[in-house]
C-alpha atoms as a PDB file:
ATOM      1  CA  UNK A   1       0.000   0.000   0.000  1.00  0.00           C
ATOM      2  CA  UNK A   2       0.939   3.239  -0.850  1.00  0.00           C
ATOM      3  CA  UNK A   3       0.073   6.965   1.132  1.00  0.00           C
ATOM      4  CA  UNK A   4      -2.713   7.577  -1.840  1.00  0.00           C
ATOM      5  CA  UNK A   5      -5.965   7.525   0.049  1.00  0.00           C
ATOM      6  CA  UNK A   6      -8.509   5.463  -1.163  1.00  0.00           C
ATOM      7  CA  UNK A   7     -12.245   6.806  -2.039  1.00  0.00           C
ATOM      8  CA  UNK A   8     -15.210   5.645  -0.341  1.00  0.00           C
ATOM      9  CA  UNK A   9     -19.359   5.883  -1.851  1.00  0.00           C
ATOM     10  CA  UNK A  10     -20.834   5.082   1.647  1.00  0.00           C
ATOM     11  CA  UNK A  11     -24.435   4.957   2.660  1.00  0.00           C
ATOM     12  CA  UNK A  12     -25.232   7.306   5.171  1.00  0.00           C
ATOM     13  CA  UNK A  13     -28.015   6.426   6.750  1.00  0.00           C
ATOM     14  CA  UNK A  14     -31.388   8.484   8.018  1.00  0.00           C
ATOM     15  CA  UNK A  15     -31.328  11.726   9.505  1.00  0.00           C
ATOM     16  CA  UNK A  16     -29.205  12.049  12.888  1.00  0.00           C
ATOM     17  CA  UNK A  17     -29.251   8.664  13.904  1.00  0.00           C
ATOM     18  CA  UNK A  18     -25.589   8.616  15.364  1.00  0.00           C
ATOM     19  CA  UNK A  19     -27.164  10.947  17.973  1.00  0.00           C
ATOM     20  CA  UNK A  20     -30.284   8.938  19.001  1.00  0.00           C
ATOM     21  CA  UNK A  21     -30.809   6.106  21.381  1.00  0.00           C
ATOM     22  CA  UNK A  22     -33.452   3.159  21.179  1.00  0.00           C
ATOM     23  CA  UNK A  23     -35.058   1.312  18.022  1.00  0.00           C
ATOM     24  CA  UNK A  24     -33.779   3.923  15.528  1.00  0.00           C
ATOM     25  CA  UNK A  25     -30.680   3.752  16.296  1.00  0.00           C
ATOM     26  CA  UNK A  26     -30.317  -0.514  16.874  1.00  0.00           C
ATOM     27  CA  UNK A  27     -31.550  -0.266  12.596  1.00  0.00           C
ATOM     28  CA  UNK A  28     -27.580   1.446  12.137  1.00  0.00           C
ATOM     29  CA  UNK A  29     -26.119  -1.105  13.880  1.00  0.00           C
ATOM     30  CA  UNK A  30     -24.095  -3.039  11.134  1.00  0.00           C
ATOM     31  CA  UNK A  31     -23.458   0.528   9.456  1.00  0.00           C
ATOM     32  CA  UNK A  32     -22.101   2.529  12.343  1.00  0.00           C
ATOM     33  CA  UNK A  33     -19.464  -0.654  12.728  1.00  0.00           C
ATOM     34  CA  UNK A  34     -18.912  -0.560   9.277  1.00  0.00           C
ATOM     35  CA  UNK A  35     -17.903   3.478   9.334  1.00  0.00           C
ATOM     36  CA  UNK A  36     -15.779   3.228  12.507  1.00  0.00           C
ATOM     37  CA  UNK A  37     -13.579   0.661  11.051  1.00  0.00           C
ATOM     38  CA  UNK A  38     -13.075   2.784   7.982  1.00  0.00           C
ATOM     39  CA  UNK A  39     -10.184   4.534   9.894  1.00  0.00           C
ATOM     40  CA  UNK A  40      -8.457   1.615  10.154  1.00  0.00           C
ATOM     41  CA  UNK A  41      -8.482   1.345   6.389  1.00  0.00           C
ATOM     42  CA  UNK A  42      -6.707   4.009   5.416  1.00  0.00           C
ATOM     43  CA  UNK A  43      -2.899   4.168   4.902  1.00  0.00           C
ATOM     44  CA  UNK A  44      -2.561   7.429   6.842  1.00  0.00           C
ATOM     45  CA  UNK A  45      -4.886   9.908   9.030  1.00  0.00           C
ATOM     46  CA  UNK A  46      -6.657  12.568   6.466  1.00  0.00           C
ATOM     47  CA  UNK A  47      -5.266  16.016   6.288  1.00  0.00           C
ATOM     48  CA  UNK A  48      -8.978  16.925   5.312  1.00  0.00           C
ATOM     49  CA  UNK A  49     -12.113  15.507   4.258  1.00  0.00           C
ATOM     50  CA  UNK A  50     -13.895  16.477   1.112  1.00  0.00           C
ATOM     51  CA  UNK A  51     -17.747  15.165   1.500  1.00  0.00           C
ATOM     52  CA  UNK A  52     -19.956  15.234  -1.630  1.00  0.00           C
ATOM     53  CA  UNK A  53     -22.717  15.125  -0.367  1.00  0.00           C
ATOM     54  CA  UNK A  54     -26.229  13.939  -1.699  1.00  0.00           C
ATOM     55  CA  UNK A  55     -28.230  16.084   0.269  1.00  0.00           C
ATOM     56  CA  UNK A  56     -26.967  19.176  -1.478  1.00  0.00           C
ATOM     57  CA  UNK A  57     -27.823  20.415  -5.146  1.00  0.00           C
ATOM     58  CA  UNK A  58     -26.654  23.306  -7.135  1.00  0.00           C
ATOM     59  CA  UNK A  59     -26.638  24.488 -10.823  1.00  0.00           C
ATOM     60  CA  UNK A  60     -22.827  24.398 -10.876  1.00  0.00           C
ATOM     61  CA  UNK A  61     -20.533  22.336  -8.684  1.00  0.00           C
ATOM     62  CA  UNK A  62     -20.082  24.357  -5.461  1.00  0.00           C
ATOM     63  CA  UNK A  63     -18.045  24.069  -2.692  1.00  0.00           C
ATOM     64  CA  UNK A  64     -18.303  24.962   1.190  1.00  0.00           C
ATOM     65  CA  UNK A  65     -15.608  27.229   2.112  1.00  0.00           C
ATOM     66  CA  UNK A  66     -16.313  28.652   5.872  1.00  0.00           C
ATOM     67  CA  UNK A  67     -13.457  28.257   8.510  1.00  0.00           C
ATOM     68  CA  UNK A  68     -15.837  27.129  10.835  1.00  0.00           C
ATOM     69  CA  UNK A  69     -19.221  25.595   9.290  1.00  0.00           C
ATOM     70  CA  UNK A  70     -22.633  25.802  10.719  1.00  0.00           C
ATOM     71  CA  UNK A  71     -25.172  22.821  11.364  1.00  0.00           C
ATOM     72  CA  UNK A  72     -27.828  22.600   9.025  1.00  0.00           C
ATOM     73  CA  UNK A  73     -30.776  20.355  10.174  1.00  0.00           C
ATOM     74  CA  UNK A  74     -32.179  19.009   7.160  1.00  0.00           C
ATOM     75  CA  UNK A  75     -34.715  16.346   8.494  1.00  0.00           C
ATOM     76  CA  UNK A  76     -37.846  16.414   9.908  1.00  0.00           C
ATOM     77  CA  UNK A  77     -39.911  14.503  12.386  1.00  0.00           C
ATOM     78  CA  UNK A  78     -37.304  13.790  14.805  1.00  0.00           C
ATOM     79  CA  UNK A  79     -36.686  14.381  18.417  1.00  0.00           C
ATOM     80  CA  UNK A  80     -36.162  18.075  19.323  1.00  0.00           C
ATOM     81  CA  UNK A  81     -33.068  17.484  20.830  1.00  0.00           C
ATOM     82  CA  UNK A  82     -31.554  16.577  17.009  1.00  0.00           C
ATOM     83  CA  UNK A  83     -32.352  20.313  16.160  1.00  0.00           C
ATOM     84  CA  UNK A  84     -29.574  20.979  18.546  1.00  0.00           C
ATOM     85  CA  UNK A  85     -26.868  18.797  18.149  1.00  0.00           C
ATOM     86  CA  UNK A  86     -23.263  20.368  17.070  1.00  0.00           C
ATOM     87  CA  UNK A  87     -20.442  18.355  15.035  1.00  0.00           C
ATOM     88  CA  UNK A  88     -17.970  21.300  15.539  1.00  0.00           C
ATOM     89  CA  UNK A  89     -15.317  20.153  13.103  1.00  0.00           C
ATOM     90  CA  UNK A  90     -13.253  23.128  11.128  1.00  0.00           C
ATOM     91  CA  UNK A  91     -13.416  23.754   7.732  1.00  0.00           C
ATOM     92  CA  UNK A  92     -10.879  24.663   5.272  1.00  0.00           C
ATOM     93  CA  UNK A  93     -10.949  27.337   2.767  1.00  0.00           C
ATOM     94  CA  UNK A  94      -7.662  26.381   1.381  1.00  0.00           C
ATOM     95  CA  UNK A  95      -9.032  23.241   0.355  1.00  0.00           C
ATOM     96  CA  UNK A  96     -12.012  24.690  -0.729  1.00  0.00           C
ATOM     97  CA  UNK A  97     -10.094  27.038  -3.226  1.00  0.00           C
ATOM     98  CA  UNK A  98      -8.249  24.302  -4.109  1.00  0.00           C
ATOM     99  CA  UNK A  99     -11.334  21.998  -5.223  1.00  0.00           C
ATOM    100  CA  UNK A 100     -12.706  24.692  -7.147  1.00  0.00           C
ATOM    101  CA  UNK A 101      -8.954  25.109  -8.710  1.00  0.00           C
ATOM    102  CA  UNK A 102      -8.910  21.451 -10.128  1.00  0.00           C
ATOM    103  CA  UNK A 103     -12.892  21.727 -11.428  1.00  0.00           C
ATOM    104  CA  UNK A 104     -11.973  24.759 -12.844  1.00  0.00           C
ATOM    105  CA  UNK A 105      -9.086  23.529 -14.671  1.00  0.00           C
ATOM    106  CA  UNK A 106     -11.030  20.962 -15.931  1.00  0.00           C
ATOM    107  CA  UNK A 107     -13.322  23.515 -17.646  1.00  0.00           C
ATOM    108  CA  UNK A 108     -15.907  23.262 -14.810  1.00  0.00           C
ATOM    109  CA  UNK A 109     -18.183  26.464 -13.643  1.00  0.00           C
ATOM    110  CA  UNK A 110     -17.853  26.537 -10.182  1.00  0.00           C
ATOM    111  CA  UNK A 111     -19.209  29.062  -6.552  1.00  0.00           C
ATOM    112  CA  UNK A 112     -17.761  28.948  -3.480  1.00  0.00           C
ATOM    113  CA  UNK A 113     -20.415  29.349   0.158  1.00  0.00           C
ATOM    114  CA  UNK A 114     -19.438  30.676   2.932  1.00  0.00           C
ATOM    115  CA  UNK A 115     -22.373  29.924   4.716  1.00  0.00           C
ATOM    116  CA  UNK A 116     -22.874  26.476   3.660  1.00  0.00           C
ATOM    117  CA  UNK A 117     -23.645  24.582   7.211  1.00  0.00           C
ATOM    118  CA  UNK A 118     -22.677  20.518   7.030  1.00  0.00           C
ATOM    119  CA  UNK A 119     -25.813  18.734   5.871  1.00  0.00           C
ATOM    120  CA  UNK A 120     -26.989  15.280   7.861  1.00  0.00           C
ATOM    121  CA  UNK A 121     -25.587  13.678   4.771  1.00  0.00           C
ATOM    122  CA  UNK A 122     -22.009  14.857   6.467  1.00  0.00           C
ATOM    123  CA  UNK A 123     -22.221  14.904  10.030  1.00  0.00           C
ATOM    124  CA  UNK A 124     -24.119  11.654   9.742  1.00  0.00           C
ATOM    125  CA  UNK A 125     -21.097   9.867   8.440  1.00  0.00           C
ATOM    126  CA  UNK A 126     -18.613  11.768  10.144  1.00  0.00           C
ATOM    127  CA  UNK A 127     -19.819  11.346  13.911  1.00  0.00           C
ATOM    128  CA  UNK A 128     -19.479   7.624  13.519  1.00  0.00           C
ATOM    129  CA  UNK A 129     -16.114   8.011  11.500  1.00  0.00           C
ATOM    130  CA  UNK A 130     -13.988  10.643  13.712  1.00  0.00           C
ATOM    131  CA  UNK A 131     -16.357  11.490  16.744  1.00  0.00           C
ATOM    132  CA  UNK A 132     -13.664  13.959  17.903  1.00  0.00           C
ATOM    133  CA  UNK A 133     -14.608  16.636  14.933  1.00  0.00           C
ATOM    134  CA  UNK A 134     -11.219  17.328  14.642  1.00  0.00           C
ATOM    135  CA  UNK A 135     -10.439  16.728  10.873  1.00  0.00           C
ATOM    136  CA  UNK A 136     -11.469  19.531   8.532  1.00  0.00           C
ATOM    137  CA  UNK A 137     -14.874  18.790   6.493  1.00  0.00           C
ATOM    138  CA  UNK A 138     -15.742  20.567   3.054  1.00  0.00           C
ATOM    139  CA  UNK A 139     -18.648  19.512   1.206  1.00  0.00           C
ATOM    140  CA  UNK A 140     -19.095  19.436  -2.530  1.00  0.00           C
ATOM    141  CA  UNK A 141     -22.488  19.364  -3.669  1.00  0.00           C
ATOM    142  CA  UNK A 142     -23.687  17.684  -6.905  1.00  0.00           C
ATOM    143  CA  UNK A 143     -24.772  19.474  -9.625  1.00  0.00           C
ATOM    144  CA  UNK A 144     -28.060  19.665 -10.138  1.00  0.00           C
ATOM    145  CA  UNK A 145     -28.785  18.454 -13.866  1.00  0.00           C
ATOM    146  CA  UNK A 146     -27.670  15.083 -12.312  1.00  0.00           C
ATOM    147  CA  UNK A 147     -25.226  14.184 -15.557  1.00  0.00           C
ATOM    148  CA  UNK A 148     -23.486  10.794 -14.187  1.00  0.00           C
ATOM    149  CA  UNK A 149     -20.692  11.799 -17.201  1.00  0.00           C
ATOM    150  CA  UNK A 150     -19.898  15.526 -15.401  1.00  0.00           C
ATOM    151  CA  UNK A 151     -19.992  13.731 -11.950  1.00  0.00           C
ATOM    152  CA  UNK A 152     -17.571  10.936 -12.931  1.00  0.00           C
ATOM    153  CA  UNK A 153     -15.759  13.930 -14.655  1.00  0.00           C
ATOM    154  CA  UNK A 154     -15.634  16.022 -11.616  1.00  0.00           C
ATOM    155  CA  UNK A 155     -14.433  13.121  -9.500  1.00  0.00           C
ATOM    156  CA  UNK A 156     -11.439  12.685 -12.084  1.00  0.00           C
ATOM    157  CA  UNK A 157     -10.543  16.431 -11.883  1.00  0.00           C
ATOM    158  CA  UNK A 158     -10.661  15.818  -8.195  1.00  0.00           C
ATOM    159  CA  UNK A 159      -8.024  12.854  -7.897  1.00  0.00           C
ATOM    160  CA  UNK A 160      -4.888  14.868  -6.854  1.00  0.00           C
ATOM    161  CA  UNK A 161      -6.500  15.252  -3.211  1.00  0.00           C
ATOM    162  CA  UNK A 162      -5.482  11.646  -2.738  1.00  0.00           C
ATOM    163  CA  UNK A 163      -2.342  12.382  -3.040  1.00  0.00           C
ATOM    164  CA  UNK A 164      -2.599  15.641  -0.824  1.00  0.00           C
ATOM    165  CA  UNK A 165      -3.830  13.134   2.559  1.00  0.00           C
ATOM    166  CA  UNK A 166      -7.416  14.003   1.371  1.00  0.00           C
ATOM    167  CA  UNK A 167     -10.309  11.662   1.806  1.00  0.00           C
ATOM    168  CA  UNK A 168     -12.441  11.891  -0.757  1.00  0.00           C
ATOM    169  CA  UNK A 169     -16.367  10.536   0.475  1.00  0.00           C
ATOM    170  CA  UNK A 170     -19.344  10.325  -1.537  1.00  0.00           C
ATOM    171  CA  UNK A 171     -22.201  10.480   0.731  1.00  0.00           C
ATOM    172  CA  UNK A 172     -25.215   9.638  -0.162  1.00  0.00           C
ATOM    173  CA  UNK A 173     -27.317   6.101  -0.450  1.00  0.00           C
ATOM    174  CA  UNK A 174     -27.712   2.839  -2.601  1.00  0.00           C
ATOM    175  CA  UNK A 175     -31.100   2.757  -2.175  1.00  0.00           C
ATOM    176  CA  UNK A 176     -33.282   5.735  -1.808  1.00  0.00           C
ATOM    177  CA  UNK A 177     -36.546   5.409  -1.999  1.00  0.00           C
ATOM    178  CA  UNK A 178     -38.254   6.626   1.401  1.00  0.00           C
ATOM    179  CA  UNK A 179     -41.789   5.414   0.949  1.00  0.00           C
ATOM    180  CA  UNK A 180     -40.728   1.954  -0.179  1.00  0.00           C
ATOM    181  CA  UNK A 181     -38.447   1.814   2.927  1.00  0.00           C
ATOM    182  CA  UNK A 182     -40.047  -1.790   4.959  1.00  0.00           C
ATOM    183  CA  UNK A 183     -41.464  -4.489   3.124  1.00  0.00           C
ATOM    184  CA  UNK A 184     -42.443  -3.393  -0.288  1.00  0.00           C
ATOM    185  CA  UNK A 185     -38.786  -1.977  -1.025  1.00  0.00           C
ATOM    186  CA  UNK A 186     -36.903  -5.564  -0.489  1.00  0.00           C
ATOM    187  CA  UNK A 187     -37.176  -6.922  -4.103  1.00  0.00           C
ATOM    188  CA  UNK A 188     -36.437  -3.738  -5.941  1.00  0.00           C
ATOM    189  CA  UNK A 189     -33.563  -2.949  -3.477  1.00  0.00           C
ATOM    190  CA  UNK A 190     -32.019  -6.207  -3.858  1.00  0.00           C
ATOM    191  CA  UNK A 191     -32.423  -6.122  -7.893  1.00  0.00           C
ATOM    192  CA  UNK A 192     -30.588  -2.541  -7.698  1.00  0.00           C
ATOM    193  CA  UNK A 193     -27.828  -4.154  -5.502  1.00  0.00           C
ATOM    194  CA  UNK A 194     -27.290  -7.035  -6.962  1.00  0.00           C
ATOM    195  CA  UNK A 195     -26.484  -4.972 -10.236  1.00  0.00           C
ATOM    196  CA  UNK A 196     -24.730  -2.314  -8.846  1.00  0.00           C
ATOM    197  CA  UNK A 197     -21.959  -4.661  -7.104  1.00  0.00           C
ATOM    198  CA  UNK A 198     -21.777  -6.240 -10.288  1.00  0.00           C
ATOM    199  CA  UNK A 199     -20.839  -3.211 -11.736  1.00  0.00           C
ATOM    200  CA  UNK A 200     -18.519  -1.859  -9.148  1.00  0.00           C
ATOM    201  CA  UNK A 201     -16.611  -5.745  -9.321  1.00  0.00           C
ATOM    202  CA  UNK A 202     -16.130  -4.845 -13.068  1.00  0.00           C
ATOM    203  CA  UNK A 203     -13.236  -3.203 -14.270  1.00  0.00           C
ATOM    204  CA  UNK A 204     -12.498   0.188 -14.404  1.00  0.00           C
ATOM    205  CA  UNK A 205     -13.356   0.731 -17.712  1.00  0.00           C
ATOM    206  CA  UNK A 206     -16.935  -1.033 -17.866  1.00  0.00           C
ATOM    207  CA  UNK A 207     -17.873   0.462 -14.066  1.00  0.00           C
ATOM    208  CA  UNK A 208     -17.945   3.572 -15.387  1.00  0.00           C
ATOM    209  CA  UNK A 209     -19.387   2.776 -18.576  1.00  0.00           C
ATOM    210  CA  UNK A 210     -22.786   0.731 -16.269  1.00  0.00           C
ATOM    211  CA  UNK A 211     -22.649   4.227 -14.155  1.00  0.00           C
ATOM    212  CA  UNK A 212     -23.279   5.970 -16.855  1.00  0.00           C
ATOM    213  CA  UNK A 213     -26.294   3.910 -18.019  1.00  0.00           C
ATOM    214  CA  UNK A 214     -27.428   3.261 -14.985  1.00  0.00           C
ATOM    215  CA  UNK A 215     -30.914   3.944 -15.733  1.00  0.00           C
ATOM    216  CA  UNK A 216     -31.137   0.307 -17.971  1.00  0.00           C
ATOM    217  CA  UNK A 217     -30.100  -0.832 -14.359  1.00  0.00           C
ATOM    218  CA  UNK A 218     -33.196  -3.521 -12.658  1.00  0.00           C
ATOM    219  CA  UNK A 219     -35.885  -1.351 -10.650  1.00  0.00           C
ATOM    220  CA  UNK A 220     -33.381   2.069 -11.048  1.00  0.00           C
ATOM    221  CA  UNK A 221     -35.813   4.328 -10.957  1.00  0.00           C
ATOM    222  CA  UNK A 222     -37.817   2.482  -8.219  1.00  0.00           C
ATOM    223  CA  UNK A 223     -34.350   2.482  -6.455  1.00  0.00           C
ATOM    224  CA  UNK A 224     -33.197   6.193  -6.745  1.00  0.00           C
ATOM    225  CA  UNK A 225     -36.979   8.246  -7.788  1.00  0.00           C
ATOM    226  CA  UNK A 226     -34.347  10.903  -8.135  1.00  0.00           C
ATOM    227  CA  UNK A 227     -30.345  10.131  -8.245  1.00  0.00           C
ATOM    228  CA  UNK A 228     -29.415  12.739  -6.039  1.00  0.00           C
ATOM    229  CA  UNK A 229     -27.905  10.263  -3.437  1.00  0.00           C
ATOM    230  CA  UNK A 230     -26.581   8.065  -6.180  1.00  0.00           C
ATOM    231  CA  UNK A 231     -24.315  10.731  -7.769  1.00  0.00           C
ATOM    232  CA  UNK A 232     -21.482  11.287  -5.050  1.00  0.00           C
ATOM    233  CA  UNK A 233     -21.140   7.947  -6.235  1.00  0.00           C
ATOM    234  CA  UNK A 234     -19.937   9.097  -9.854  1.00  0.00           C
ATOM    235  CA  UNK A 235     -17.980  11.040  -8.055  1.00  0.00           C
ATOM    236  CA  UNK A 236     -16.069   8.682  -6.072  1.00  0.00           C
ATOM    237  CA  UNK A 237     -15.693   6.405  -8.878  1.00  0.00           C
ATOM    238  CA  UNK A 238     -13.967   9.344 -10.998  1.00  0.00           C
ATOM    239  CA  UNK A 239     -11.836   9.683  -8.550  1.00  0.00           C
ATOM    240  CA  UNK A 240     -11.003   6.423  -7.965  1.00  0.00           C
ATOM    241  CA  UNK A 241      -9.215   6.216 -11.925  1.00  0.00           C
ATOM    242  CA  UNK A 242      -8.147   2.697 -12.408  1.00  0.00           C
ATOM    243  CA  UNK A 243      -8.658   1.202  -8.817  1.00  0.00           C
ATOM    244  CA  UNK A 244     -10.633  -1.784  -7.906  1.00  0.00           C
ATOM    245  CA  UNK A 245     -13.527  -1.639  -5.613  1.00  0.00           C
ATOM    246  CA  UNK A 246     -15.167  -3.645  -3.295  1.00  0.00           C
ATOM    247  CA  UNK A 247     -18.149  -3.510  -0.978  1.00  0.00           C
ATOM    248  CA  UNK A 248     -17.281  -2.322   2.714  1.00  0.00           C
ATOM    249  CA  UNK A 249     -20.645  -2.669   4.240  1.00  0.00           C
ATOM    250  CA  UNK A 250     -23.963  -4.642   3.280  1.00  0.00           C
ATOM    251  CA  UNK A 251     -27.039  -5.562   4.932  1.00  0.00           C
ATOM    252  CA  UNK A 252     -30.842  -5.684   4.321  1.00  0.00           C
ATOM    253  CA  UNK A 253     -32.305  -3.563   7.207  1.00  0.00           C
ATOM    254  CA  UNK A 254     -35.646  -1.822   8.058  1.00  0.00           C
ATOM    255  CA  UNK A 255     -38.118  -4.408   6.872  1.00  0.00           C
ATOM    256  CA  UNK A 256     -35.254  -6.177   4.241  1.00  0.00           C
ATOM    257  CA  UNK A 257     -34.137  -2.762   2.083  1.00  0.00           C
ATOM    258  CA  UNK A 258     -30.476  -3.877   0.630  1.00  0.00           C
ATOM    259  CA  UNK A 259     -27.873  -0.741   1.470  1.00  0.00           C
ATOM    260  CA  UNK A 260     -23.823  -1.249   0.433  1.00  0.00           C
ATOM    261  CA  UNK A 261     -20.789   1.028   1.104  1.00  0.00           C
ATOM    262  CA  UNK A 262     -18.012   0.760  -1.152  1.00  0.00           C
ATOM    263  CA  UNK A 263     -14.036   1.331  -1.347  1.00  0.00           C
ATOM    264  CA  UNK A 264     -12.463   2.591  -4.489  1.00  0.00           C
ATOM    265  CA  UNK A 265      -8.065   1.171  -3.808  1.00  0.00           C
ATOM    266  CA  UNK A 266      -5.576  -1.054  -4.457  1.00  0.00           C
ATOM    267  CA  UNK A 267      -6.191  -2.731  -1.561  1.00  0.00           C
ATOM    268  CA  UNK A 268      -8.661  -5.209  -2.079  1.00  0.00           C
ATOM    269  CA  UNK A 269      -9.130  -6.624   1.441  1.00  0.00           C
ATOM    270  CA  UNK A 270     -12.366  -7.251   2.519  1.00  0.00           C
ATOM    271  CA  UNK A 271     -13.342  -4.988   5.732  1.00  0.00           C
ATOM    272  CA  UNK A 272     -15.478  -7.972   7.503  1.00  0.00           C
ATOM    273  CA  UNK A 273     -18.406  -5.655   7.582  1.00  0.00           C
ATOM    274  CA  UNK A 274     -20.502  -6.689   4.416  1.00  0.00           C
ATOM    275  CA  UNK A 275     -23.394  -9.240   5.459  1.00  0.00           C
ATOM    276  CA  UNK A 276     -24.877  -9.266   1.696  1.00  0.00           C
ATOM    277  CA  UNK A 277     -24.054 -12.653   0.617  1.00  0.00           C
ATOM    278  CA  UNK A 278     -25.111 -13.999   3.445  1.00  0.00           C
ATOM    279  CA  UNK A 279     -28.013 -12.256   3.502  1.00  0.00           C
ATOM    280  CA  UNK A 280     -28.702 -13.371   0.170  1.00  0.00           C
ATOM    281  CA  UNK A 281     -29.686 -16.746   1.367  1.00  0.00           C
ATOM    282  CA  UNK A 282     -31.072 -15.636   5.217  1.00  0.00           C
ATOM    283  CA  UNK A 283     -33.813 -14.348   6.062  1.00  0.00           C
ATOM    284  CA  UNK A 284     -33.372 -10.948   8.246  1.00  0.00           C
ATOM    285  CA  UNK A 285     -33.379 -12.568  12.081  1.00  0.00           C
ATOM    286  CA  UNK A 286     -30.437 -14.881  10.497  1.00  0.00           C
ATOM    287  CA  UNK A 287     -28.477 -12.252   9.015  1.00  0.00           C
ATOM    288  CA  UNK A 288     -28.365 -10.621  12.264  1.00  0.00           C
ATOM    289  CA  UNK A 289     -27.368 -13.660  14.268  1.00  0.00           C
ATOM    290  CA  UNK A 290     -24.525 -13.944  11.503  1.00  0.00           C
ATOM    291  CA  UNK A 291     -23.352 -10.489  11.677  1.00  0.00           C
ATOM    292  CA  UNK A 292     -23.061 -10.932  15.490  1.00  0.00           C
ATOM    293  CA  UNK A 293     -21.533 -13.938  15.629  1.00  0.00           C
ATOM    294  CA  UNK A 294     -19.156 -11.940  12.631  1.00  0.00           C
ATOM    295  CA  UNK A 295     -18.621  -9.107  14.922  1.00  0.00           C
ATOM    296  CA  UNK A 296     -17.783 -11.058  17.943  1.00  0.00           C
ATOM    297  CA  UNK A 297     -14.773 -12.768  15.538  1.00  0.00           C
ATOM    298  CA  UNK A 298     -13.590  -9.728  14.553  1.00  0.00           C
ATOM    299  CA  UNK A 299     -13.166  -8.703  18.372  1.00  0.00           C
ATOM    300  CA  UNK A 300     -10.741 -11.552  19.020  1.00  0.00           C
END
């Protein structure tokens, strides 16, 4: 292994559930290991973080750039406390200017905000990943004509931060379709999956190709309604270049919906943390009992 950091496309999860307690939470189980081992992972501790995050759209590519960003709560229905919670990690404007340096030498319009807060597509991730807030976050929203070509573009433009100690994340989700979430999103969830681990096994070359037409994918569109949490994927990937990837976390979860996180490195070691092909052939009380008897070998 090398000092390059690797990329990441992880699923994030809903709303602030690092900060709850009780049923909600127990759903993020598998995930929240998943995200703390991701430290481990990497071949050195990030300078920065660079988040492109789903839950933020924009006519051109735009980029947080406050010292010292805000919270911005954008959920609904939850416990008042969760209006209140603070990740207080820095920002960087140097990094910021330097994002919108590579997308602009690329030919790319970009805007900086200074008053961008972090979205729950950031701190979501981040709690779980560096609790201590004290790594700089910018987030890099996706552009709102959702072209997979200018976000697998972007992500290319963007693939000297790994060499700079930056971590490159694409937040967002493999499935999101929130009123199919239980029961009646299993089979289309596990359709969308099933492909899009195919394609992310495939090489370089033909992973980008299936992003692009990931529309002719099985139940897409019942999968991502809108592909605003599949595109910091396309970024990630573009990124990523010619490195392999391979699933970092996979479960079916609230009522049997299929989620996956992946890696984008040379380093093709599995994390321990993806419970899909089991969960292929278990039902959801078994995949559970295999993931904790999983966890409990990790621990030793």
């Amino acid at each position: 292994m090398t000092d390059r950091m690797p990329t990441y496309f992880l699923s994030h999860g809903g709303g602030p559930w690092p900060y709850m307690t009780g049923p909600f939470r127990e759903n993020f189980h598998w995930l929240e290991k998943s995200l703390q081992d991701i430290p481990r992972q990497l071949p050195q501790r990030p300078k920065a973080i660079l988040m492109v995050s789903g839950h933020w759209e924009a006519p051109v590519f735009t980029v947080s750039s406050s010292p010292a960003p805000g919270m911005l709560y954008d959920y609904s229905g939850f416990p008042e406390e969760t209006y209140h919670i603070k990740y207080p990690a820095p920002g960087s404007p140097a990094l910021a200017a330097r994002v919108q340096s590579l997308l602009n030498d690329s030919g790319m319009v970009t805007k900086a905000d200074p008053e961008r807060g972090l979205d729950h597509g950031t701190f979501s991730l981040m709690k779980p990943l560096y609790p201590e807030a004290d790594i700089p976050v910018v987030q890099l929203s996706v552009k709102d004509d959702f072209d997979p070509v200018e976000h697998l573009q972007a992500g290319a433009a963007l693939a000297p931060l790994r060499d700079e100690g930056v971590l490159i994340i694409g937040s967002g989700f493999s499935f999101h379709n929130l009123r199919l979430f239980g029961d009646a999103g299993a089979q289309p969830s596990v359709a969308f999956d099933s492909w899009l681990r195919q394609a992310m096994a495939s090489d370089p070359e033909t992973r980008a190709k299936m992003l692009v037409n990931w529309q002719a994918a099985p139940a897409a569109r019942v999968a991502h309604p809108r592909e605003d949490h599949l595109l910091p994927l396309m970024v990630a990937a573009g990124a990523a270049g010619t490195d392999a990837s391979i699933p970092v976390y996979g479960e079916r979860f609230m009522g049997g919906v299929a989620a996956s996180s992946f890696r984008f490195s040379d380093d093709t070691t599995p994390s321990g943390f993806d419970l899909a092909p089991q969960d292929a052939l278990l039902g959801r009380a078994g995949m559970r009992a295999t993931g904790q008897a999983h966890e409990q070998g990790d621990a030793r």
